[in-house]
C-alpha atoms as a PDB file:
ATOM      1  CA  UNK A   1     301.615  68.814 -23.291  1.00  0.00           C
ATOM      2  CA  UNK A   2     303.237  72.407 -23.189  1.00  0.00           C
ATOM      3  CA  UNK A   3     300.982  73.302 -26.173  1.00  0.00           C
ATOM      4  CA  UNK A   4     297.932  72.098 -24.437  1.00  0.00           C
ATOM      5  CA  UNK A   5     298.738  73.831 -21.120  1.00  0.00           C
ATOM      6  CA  UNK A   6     299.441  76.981 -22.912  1.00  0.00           C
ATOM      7  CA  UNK A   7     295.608  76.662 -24.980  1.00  0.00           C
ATOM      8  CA  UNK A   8     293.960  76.105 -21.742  1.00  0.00           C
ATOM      9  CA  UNK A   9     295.934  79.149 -20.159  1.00  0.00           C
ATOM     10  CA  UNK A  10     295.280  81.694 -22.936  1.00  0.00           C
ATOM     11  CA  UNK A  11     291.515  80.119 -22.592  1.00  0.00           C
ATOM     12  CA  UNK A  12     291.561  80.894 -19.025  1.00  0.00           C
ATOM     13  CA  UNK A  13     292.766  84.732 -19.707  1.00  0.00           C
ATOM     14  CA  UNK A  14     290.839  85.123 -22.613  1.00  0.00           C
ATOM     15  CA  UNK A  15     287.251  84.381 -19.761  1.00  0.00           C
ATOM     16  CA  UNK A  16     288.615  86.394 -17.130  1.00  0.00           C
ATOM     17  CA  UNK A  17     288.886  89.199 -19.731  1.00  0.00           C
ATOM     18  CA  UNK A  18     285.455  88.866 -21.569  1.00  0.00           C
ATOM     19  CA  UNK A  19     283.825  88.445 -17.693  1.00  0.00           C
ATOM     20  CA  UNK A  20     285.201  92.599 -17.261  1.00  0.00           C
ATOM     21  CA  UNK A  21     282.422  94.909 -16.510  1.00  0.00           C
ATOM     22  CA  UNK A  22     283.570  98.944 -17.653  1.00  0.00           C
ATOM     23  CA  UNK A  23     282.562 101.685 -15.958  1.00  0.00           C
ATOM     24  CA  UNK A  24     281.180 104.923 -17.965  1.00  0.00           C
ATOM     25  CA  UNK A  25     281.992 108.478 -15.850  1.00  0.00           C
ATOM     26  CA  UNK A  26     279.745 111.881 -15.846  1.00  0.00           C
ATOM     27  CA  UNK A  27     277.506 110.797 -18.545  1.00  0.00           C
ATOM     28  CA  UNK A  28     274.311 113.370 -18.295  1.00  0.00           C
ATOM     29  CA  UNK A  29     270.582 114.171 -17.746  1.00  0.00           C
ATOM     30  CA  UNK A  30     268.934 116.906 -18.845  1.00  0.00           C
ATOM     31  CA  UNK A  31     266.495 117.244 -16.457  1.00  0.00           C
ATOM     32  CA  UNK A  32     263.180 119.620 -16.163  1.00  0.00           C
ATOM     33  CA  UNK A  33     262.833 118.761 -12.326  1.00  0.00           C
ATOM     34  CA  UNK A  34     266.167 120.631 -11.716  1.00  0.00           C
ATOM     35  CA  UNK A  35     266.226 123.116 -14.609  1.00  0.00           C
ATOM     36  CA  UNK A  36     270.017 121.588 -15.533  1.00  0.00           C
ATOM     37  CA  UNK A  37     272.467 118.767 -16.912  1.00  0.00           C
ATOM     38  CA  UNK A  38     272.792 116.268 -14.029  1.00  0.00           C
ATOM     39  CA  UNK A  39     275.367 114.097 -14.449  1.00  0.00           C
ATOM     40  CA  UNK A  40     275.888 110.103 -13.494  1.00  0.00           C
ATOM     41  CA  UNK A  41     278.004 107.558 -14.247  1.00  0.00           C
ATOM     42  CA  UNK A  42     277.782 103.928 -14.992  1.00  0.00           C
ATOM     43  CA  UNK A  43     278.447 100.457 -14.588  1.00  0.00           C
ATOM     44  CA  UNK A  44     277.422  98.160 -17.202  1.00  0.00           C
ATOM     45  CA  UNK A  45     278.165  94.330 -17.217  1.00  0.00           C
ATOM     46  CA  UNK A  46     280.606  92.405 -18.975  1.00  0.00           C
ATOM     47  CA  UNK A  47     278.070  90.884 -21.765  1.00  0.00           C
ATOM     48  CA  UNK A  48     276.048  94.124 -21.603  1.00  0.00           C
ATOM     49  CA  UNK A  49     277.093  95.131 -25.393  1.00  0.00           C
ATOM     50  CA  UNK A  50     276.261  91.297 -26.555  1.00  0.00           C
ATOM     51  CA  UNK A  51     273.582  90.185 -24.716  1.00  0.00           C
ATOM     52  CA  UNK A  52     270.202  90.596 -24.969  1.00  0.00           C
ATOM     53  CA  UNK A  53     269.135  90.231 -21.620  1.00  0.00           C
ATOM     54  CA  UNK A  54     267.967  92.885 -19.816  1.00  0.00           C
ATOM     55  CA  UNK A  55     269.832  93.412 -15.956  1.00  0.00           C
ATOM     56  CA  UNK A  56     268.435  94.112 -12.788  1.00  0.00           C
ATOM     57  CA  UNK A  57     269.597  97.698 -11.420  1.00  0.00           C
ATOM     58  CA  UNK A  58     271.458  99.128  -8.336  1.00  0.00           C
ATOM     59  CA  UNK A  59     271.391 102.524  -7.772  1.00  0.00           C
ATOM     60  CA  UNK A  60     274.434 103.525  -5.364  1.00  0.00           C
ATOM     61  CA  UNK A  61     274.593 106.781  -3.953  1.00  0.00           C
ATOM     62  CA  UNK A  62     278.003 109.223  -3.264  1.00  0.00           C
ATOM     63  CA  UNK A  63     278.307 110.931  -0.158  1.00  0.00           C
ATOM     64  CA  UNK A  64     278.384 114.638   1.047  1.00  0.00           C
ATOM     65  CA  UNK A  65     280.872 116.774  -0.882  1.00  0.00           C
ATOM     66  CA  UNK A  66     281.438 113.958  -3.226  1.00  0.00           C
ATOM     67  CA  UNK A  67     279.883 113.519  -6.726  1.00  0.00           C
ATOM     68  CA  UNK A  68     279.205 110.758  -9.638  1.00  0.00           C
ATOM     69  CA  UNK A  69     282.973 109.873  -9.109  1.00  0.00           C
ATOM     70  CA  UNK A  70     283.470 108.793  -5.743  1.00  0.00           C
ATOM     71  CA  UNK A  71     282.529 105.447  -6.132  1.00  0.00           C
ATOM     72  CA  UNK A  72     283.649 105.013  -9.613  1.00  0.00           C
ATOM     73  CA  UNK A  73     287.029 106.375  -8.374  1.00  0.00           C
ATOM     74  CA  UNK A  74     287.595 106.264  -4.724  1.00  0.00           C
ATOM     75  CA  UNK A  75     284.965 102.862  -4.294  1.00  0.00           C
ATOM     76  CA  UNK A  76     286.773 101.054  -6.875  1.00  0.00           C
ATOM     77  CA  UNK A  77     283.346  99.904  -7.895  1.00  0.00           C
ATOM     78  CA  UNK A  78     284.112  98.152 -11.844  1.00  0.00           C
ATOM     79  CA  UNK A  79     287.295  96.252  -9.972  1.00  0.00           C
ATOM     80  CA  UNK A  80     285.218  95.146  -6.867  1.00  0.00           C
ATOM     81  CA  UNK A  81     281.685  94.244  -9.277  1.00  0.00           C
ATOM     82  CA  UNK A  82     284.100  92.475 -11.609  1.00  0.00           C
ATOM     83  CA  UNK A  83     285.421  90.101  -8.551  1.00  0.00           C
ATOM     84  CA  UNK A  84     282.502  90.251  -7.028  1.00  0.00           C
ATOM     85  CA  UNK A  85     280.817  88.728  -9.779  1.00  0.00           C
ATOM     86  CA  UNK A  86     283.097  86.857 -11.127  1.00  0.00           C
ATOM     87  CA  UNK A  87     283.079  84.890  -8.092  1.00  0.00           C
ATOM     88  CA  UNK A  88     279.607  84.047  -8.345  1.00  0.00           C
ATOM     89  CA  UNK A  89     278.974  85.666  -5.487  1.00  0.00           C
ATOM     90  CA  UNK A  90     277.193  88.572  -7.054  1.00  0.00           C
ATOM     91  CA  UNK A  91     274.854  88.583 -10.173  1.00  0.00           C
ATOM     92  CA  UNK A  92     275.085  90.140 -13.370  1.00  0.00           C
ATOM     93  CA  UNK A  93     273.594  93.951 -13.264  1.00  0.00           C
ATOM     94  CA  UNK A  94     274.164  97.932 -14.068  1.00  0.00           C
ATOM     95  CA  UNK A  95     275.079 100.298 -11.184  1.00  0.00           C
ATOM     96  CA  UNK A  96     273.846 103.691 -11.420  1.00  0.00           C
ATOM     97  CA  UNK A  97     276.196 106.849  -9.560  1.00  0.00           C
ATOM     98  CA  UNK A  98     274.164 110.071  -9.827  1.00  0.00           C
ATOM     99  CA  UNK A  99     275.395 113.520  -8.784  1.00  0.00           C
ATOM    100  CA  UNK A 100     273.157 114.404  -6.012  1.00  0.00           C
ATOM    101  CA  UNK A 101     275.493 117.589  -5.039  1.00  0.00           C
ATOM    102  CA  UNK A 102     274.799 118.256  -1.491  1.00  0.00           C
ATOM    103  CA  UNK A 103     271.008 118.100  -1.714  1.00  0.00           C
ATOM    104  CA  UNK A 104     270.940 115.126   0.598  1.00  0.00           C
ATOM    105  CA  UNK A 105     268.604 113.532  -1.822  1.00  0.00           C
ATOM    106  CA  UNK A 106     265.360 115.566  -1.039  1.00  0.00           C
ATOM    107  CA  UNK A 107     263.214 118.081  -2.168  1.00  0.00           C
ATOM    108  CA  UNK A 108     264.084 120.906   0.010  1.00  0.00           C
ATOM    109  CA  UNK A 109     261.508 123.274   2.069  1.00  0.00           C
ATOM    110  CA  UNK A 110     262.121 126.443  -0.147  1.00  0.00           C
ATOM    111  CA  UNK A 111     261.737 124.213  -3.209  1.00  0.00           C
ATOM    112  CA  UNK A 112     264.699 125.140  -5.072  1.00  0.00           C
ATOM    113  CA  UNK A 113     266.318 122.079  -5.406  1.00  0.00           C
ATOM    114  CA  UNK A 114     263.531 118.789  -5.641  1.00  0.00           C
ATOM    115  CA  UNK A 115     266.274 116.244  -5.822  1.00  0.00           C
ATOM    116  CA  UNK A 116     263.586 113.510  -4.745  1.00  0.00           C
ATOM    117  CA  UNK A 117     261.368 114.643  -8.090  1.00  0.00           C
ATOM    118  CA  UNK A 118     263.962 114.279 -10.168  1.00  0.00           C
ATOM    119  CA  UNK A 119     265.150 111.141  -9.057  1.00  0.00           C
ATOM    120  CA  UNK A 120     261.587 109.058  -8.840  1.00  0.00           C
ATOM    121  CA  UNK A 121     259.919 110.780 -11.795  1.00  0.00           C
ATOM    122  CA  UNK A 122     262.774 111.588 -14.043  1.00  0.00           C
ATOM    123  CA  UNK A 123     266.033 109.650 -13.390  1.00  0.00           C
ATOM    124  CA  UNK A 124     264.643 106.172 -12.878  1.00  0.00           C
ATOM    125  CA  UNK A 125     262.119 106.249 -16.003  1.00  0.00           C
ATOM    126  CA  UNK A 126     265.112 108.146 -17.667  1.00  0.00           C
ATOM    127  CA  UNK A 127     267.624 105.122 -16.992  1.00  0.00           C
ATOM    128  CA  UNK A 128     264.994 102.501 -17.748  1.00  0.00           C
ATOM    129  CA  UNK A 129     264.403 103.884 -20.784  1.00  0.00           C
ATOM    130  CA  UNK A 130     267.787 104.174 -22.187  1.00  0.00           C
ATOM    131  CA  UNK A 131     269.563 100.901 -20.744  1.00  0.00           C
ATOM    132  CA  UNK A 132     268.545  97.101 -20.805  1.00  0.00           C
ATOM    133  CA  UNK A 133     267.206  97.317 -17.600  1.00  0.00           C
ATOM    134  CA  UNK A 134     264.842  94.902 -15.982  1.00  0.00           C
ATOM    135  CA  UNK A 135     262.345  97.952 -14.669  1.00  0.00           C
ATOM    136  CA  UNK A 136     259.737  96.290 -12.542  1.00  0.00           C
ATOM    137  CA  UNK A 137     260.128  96.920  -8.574  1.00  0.00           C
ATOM    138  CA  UNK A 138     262.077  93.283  -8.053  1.00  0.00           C
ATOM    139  CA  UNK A 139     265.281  93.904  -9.920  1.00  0.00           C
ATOM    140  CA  UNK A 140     265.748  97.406  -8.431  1.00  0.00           C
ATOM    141  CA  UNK A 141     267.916  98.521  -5.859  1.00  0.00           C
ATOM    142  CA  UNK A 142     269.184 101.248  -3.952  1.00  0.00           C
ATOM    143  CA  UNK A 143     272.760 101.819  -1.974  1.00  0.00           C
ATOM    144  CA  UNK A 144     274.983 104.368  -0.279  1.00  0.00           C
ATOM    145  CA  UNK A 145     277.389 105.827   1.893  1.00  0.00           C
ATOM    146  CA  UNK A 146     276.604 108.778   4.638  1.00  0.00           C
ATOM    147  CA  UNK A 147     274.802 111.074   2.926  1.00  0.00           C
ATOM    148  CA  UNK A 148     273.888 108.451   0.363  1.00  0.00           C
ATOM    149  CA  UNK A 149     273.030 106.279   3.105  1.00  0.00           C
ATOM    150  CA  UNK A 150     270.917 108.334   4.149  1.00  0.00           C
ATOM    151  CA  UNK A 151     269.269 108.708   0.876  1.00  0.00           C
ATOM    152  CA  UNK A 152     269.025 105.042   0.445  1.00  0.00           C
ATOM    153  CA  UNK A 153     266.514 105.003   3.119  1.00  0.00           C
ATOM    154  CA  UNK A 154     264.836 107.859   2.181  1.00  0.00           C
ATOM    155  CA  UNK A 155     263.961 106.382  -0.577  1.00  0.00           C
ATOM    156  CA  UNK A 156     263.126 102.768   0.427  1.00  0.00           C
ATOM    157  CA  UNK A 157     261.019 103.803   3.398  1.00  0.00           C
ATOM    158  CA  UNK A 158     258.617 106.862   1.030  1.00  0.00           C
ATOM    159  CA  UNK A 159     259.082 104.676  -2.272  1.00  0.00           C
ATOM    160  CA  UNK A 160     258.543 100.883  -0.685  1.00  0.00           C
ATOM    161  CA  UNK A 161     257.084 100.239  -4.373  1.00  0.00           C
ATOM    162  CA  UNK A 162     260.049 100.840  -6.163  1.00  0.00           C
ATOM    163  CA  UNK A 163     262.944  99.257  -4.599  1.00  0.00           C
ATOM    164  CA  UNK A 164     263.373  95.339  -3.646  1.00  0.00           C
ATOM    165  CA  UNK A 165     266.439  96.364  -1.365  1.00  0.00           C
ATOM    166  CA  UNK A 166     268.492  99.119   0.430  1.00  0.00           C
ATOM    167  CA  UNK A 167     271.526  98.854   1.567  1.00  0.00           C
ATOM    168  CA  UNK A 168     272.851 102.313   3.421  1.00  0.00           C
ATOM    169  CA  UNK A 169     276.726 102.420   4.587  1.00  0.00           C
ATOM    170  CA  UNK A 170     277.118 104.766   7.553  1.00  0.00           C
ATOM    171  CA  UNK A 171     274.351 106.256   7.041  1.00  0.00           C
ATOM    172  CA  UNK A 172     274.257 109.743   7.804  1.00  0.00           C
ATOM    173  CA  UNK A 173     271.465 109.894  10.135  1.00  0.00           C
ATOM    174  CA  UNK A 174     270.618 112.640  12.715  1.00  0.00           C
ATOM    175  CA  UNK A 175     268.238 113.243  16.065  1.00  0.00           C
ATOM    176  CA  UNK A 176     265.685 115.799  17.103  1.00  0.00           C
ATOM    177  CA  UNK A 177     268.053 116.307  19.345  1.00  0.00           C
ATOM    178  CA  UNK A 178     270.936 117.174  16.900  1.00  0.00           C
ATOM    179  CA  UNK A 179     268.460 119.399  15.027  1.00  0.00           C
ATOM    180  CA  UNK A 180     266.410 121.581  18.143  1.00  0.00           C
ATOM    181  CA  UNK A 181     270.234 121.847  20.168  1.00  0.00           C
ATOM    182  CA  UNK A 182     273.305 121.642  17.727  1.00  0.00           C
ATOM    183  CA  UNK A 183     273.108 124.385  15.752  1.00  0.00           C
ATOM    184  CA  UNK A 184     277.051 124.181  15.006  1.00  0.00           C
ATOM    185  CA  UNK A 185     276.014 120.570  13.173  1.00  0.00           C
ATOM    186  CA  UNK A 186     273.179 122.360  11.262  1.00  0.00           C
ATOM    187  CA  UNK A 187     275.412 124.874   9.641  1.00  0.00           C
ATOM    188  CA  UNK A 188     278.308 122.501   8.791  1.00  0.00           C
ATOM    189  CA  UNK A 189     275.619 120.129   7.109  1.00  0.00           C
ATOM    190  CA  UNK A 190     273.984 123.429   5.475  1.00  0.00           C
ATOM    191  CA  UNK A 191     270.717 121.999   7.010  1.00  0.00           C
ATOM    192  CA  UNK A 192     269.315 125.120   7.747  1.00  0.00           C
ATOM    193  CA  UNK A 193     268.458 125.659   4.089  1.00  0.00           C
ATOM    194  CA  UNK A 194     267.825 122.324   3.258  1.00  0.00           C
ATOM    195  CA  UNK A 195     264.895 121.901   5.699  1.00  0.00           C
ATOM    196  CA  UNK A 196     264.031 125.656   6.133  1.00  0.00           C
ATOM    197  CA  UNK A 197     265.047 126.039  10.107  1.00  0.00           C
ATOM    198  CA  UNK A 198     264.744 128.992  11.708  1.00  0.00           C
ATOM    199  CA  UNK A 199     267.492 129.152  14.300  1.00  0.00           C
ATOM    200  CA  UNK A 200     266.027 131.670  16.516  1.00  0.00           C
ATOM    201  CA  UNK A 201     262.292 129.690  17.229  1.00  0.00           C
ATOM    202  CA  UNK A 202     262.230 127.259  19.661  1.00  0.00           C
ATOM    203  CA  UNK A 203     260.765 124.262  17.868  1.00  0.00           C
ATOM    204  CA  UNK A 204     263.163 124.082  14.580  1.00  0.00           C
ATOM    205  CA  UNK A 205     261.490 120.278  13.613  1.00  0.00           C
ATOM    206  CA  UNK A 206     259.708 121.963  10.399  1.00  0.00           C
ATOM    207  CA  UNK A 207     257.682 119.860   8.328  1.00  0.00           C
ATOM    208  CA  UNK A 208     260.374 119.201   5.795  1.00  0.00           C
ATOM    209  CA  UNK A 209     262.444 117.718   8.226  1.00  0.00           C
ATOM    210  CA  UNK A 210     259.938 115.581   9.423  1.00  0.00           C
ATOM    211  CA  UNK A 211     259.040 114.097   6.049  1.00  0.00           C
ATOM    212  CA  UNK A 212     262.355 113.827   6.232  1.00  0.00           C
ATOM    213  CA  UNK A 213     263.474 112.038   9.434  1.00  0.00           C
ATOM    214  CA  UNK A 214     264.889 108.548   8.451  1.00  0.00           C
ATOM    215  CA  UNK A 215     264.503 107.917  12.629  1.00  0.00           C
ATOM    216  CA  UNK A 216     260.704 109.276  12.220  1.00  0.00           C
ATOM    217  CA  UNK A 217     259.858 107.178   9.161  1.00  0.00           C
ATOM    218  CA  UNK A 218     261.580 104.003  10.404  1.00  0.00           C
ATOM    219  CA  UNK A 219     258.770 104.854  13.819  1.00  0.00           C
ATOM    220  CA  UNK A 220     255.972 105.717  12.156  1.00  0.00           C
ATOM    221  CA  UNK A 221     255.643 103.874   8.099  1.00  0.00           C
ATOM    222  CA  UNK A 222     253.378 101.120   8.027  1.00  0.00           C
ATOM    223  CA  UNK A 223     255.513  97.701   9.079  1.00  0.00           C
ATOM    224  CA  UNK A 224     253.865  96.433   5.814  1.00  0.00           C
ATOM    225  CA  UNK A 225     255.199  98.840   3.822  1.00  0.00           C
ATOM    226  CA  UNK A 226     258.823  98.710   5.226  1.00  0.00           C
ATOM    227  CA  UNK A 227     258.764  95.029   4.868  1.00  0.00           C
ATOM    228  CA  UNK A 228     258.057  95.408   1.328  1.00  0.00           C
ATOM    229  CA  UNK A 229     261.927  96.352   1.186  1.00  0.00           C
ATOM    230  CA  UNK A 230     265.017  94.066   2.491  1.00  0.00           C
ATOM    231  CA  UNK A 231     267.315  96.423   4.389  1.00  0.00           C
ATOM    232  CA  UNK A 232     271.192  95.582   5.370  1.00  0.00           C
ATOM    233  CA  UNK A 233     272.478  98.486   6.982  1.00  0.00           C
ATOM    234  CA  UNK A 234     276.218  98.722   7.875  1.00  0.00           C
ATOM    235  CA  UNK A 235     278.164 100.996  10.126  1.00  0.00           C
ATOM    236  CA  UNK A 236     281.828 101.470  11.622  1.00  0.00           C
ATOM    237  CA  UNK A 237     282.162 100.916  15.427  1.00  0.00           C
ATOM    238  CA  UNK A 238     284.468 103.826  15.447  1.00  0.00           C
ATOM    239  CA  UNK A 239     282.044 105.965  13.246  1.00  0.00           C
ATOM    240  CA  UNK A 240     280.414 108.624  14.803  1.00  0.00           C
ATOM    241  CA  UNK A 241     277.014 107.877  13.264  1.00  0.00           C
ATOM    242  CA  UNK A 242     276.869 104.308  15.022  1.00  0.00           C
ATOM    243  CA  UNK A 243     275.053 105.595  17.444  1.00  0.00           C
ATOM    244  CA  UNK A 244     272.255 106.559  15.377  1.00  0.00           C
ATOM    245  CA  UNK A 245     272.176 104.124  13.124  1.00  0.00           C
ATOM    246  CA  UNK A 246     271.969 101.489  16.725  1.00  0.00           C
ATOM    247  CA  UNK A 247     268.594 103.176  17.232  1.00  0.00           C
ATOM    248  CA  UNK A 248     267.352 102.621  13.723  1.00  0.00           C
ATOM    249  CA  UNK A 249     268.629  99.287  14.101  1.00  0.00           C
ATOM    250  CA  UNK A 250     266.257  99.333  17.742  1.00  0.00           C
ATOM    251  CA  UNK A 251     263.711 100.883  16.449  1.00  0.00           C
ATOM    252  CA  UNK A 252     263.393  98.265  13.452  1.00  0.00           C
ATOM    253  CA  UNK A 253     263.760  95.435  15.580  1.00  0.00           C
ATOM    254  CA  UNK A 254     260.900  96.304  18.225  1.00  0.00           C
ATOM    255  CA  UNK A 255     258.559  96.833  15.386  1.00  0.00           C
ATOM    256  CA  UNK A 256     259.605  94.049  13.618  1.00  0.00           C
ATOM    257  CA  UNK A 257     261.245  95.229  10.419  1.00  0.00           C
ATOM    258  CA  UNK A 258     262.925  92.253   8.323  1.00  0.00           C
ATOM    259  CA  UNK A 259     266.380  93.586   7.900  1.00  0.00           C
ATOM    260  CA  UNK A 260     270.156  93.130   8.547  1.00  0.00           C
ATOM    261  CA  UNK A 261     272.441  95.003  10.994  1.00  0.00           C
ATOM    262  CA  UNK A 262     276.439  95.070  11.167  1.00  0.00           C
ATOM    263  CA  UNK A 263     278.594  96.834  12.792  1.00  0.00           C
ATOM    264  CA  UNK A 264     282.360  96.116  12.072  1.00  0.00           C
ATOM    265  CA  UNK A 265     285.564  97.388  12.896  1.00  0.00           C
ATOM    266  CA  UNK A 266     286.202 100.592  10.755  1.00  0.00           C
ATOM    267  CA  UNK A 267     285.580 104.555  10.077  1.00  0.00           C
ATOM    268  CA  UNK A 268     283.777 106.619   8.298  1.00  0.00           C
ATOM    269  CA  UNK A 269     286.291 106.065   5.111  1.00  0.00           C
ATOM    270  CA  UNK A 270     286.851 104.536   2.056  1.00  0.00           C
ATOM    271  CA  UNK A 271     288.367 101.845   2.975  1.00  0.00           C
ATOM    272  CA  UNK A 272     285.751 100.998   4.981  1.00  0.00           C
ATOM    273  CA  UNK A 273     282.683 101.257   2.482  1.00  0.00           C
ATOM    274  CA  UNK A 274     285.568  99.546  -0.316  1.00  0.00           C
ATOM    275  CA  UNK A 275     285.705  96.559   2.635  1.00  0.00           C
ATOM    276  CA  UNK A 276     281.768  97.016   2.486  1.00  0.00           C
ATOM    277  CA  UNK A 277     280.425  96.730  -1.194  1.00  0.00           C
ATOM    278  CA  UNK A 278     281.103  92.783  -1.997  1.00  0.00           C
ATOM    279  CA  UNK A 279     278.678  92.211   0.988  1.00  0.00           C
ATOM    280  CA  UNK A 280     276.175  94.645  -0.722  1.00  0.00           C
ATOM    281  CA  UNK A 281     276.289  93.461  -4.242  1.00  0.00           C
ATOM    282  CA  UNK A 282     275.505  90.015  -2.643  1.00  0.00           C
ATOM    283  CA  UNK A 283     272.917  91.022  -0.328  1.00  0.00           C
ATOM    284  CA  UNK A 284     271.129  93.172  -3.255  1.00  0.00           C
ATOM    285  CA  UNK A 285     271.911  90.149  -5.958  1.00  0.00           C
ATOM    286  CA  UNK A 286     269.898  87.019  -3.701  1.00  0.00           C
ATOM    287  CA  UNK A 287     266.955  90.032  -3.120  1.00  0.00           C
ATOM    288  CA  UNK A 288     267.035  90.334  -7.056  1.00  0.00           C
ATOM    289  CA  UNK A 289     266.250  86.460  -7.129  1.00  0.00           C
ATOM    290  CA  UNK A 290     262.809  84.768  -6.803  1.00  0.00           C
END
């Protein structure tokens, strides 16, 4: 009896380790967009070396300051994935974690930096083309945390063609308001640059920033083409970007918009977005399904 217990208990430890997804960090790019290396790290699946499936692909963005680390390091993502999926809550698939720097995700107005270019006509064909993804728009994802929740929805509300689901954390989304009377805000967010504002004109909404307006977009993109996108957007109630991301949440429901809204108790932390991601890699995972 001991011996049998003992097989089924090396069995049992033997799944749990095979079932172990491993994370790759600061892999790179070379990329023509940018004129540089750009670096990214990865999650690939537990089977991923043996299998030969192809996976359906999330794309989850770092935040401002941070880099292709922070969720690798500080988001725990291989550890919560591994549950996750293990579980059976979540499906099989590769997470992507570019370095985005502090472009915010965008081409900005001088054209310096096209971080949008790069991303939609070099990183995704790039990543498609090297790993056993499942390419079509259906098994492609995007997620992220302030900053990279605000690029999440950049990208799902210009590029409803090549994303199935968003899911932004906190995401980092400003007014007209913050932008025509808060010039303190601009400079700490470098924003200036980014969308080419002149401080001393009166009217500082440039055309950059309103290509660039997730509030804007969510008001003004064709419902059909939003639709074309499930959305869960999640935010702290003691996060000072709840506000904001409220009126997105408004703005969506009066026109409509299919998509998912939480607020929950937290901060704009890590242990917050941490507390976040299982509910993300199941929301993304039953948008990946038929």
């Amino acid at each position: 009896m001991k011996k049998i217990i003992s097989f089924f208990l090396l069995l049992s430890i033997s799944s749990i380790a095979i079932s172990q997804g491993k994370t790759m960090e600061s892999l790179t790019i070379h990329s023509k967009v940018l004129g540089k290396d750009v670096r990214y790290s990865m999650y690939l699946p537990s089977d991923y070396e043996t299998s030969q499936r192809k996976y359906p692909v999330l794309y989850l963005l770092h935040g401002y300051s941070d880099d292709e680390t922070g969720w690798a390091q500080f988001g725990e993502v291989q550890k919560i994935a591994n549950e996750t999926i293990s579980k059976g809550d979540a499906t099989q698939m590769i997470i992507v974690m570019p370095d985005a720097g502090v472009s915010w995700y965008i081409n900005d107005a001088a054209g310096k930096v096209k971080y949008e270019d790069f991303f939609i006509n070099e990183f995704i064909p790039f990543i498609d083309s090297v790993y056993k993804t499942r390419n079509k728009k259906q098994y492609r994802a995007v997620a992220g945390l302030s900053m990279g929740g605000y690029g999440s929805f950049i990208y799902a509300m210009k590029h409803p063609d090549l994303f199935s689901a968003a899911a932004p954390l906190s995401a980092a989304i400003h007014s007209d308001y913050e932008i025509t009377e808060m010039p303190d805000n601009l400079k700490n967010y470098k924003f200036i640059e980014l969308f080419g504002i002149d401080l001393a004109v009166k009217n500082r909404l440039t055309e950059t920033w309103n290509k660039n307006s997730v509030l804007k977009l969510a008001a003004t993109v064709a419902v059909e083409k939003l639709n074309q996108v499930h959305y869960y957007i999640d935010c702290g109630d003691d996060d000072r970007l709840v506000k904001a991301n409220m009126e997105l949440h408004s703005i969506f429901l009066d026109r409509k918009v299919r998509h998912e809204f939480r607020v929950r108790d937290g901060a704009h932390n890590w242990p917050y977005w941490r507390s976040a991601l299982p509910e993300v890699l199941k929301f993304i995972s039953e948008s990946f399904h038929r």
